[in-house]
N, C-alpha and C. Protein backbone atom coordinates (compact mmCIF):
# COMPACT_ATOMS: atom_id res chain seq x y z
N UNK A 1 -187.88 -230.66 -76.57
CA UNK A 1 -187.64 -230.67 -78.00
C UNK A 1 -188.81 -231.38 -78.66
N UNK A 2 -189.45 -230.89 -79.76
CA UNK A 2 -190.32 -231.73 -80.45
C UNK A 2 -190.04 -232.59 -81.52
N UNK A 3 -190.62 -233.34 -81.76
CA UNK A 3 -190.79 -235.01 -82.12
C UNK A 3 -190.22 -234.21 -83.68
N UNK A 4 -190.79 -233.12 -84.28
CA UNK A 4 -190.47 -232.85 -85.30
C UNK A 4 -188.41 -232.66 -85.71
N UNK A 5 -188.46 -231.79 -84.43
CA UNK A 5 -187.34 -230.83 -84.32
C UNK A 5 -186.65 -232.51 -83.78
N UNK A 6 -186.50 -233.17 -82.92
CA UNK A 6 -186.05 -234.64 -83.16
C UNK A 6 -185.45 -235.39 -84.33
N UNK A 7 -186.66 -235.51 -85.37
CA UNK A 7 -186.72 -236.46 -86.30
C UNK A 7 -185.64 -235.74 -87.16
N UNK A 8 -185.50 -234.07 -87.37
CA UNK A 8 -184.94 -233.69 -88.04
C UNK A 8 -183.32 -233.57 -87.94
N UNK A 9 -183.28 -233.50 -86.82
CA UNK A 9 -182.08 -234.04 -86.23
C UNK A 9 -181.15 -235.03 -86.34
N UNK A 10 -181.66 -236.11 -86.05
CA UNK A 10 -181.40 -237.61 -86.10
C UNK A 10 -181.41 -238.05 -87.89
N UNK A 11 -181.98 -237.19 -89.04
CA UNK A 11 -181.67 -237.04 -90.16
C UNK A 11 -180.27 -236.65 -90.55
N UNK A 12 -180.55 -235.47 -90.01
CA UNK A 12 -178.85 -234.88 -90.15
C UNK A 12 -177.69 -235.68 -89.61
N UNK A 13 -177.89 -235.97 -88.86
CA UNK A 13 -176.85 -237.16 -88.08
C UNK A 13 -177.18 -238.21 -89.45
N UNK A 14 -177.70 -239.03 -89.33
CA UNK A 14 -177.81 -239.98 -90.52
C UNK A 14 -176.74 -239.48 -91.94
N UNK A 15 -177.18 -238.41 -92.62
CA UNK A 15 -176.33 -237.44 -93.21
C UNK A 15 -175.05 -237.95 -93.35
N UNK A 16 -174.79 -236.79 -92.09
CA UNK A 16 -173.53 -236.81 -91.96
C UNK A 16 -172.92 -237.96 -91.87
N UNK A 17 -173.02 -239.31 -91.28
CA UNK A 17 -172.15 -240.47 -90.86
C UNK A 17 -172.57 -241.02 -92.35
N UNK A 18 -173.31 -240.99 -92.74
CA UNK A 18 -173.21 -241.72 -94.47
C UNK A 18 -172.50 -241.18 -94.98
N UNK A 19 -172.07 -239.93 -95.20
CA UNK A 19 -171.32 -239.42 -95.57
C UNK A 19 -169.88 -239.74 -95.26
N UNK A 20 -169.78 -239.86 -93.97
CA UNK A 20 -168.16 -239.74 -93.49
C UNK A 20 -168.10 -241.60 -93.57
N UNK A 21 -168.89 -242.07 -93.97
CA UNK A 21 -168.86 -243.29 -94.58
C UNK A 21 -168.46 -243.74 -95.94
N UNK A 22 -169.03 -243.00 -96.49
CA UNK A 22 -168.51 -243.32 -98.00
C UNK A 22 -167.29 -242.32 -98.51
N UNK A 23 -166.79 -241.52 -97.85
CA UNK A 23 -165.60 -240.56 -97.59
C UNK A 23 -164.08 -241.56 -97.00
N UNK A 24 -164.63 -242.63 -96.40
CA UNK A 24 -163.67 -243.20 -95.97
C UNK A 24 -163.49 -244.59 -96.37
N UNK A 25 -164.73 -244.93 -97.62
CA UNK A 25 -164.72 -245.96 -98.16
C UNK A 25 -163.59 -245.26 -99.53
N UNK A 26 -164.06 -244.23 -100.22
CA UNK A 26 -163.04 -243.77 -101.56
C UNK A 26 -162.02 -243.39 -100.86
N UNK A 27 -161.63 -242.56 -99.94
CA UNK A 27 -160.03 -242.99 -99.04
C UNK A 27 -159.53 -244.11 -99.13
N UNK A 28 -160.02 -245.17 -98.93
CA UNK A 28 -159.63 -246.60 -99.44
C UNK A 28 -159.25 -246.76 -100.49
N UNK A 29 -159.98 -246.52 -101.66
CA UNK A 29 -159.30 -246.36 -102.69
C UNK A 29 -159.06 -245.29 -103.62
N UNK A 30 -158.46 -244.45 -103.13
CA UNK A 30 -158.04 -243.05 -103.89
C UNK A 30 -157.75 -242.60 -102.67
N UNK A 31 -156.64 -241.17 -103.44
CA UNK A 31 -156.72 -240.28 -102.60
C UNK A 31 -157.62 -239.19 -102.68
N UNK A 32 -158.58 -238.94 -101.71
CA UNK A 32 -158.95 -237.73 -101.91
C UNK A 32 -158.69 -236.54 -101.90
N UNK A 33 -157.77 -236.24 -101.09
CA UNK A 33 -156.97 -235.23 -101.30
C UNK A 33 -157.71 -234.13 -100.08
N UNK A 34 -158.10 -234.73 -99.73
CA UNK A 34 -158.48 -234.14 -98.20
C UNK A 34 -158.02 -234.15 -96.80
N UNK A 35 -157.90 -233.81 -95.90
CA UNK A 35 -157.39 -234.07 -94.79
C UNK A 35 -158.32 -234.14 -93.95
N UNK A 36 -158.17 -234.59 -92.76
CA UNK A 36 -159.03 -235.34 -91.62
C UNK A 36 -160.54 -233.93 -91.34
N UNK A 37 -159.65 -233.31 -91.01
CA UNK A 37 -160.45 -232.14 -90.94
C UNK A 37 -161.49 -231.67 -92.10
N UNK A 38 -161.22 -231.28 -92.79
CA UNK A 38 -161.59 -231.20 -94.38
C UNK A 38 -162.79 -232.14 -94.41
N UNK A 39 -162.84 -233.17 -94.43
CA UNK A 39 -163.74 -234.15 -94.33
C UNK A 39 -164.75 -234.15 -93.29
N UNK A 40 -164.36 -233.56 -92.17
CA UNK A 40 -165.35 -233.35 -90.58
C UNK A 40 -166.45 -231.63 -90.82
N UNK A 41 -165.58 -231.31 -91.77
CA UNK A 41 -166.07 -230.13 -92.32
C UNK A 41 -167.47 -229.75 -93.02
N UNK A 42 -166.58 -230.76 -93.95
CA UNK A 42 -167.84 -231.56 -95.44
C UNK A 42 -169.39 -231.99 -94.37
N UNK A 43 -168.88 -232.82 -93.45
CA UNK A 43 -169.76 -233.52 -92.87
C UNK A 43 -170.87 -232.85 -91.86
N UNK A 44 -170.24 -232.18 -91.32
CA UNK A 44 -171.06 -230.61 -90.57
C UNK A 44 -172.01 -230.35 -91.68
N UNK A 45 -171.59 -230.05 -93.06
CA UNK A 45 -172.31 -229.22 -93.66
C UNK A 45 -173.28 -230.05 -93.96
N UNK A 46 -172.74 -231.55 -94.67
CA UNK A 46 -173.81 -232.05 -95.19
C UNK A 46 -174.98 -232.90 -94.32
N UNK A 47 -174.24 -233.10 -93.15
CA UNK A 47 -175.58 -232.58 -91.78
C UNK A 47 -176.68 -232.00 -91.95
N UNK A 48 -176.25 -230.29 -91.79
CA UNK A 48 -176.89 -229.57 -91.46
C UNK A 48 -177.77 -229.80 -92.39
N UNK A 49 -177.46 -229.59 -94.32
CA UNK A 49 -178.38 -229.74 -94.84
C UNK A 49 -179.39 -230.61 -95.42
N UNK A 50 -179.13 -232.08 -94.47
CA UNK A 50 -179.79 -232.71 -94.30
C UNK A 50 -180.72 -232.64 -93.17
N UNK A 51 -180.71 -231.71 -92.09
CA UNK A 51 -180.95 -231.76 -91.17
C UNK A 51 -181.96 -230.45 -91.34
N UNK A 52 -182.15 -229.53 -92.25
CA UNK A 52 -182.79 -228.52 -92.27
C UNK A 52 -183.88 -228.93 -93.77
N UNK A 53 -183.47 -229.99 -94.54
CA UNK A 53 -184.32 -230.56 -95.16
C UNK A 53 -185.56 -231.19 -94.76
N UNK A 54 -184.79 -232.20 -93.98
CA UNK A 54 -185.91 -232.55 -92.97
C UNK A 54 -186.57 -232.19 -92.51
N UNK A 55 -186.24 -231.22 -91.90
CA UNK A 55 -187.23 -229.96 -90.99
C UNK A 55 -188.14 -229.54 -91.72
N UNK A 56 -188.05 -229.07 -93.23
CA UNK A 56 -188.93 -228.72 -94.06
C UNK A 56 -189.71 -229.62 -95.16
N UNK A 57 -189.00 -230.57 -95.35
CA UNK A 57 -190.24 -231.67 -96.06
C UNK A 57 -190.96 -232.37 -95.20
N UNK A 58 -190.55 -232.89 -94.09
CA UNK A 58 -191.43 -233.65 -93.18
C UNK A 58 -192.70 -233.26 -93.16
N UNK A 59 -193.00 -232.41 -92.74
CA UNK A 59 -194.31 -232.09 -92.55
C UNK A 59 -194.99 -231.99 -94.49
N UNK A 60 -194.50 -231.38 -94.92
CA UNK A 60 -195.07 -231.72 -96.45
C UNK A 60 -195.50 -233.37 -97.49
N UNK A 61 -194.56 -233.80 -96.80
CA UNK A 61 -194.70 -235.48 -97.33
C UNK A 61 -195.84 -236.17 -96.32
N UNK A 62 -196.10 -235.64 -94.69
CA UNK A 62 -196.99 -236.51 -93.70
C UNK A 62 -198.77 -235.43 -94.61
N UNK A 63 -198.38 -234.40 -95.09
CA UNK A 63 -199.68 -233.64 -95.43
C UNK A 63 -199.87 -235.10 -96.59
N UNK A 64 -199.07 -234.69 -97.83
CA UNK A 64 -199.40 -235.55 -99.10
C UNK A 64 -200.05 -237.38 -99.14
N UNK A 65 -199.24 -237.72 -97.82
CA UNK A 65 -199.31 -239.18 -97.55
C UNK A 65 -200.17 -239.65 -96.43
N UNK A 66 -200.72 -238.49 -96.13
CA UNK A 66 -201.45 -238.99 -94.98
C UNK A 66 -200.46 -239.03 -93.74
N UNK A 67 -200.89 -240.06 -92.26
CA UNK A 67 -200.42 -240.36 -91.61
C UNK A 67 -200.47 -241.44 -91.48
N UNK A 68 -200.24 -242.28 -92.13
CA UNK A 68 -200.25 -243.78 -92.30
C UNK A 68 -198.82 -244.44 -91.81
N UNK A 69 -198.72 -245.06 -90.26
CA UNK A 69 -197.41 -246.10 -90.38
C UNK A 69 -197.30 -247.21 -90.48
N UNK A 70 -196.30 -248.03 -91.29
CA UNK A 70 -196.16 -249.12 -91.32
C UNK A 70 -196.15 -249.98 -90.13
């Protein structure tokens, strides 16, 4: 797997668990009106399209910024 196809990955994961983070912080207070599932759903998706974002700006932001790491 490449470092790219990696990074983009491990985005989507990021994603998603922020997500199913703050999904279960307003469950706390409210109902959302969702069910367990429903929510694992949401989270797939908003994965993926974090995860296919990545894939496609990465390389556009390392062109603009150089390769400079902290």
């Amino acid at each position: 797997m490449s470092p790219r196809t990696r990074s983009a990955l491990l985005w989507g994961l990021v994603g998603a668990m922020a997500f199913l983070v703050l999904a279960q912080g307003y469950r706390l207070l409210a109902s959302l009106g969702l069910d367990t599932l429903a929510l694992v759903g949401v989270a797939v998706v908003v994965g993926g399209v974090t995860t296919l974002l990545a894939y496609v700006v990465e390389p556009r932001l390392l062109r603009l910024g150089g390769n400079e790491q902290c």
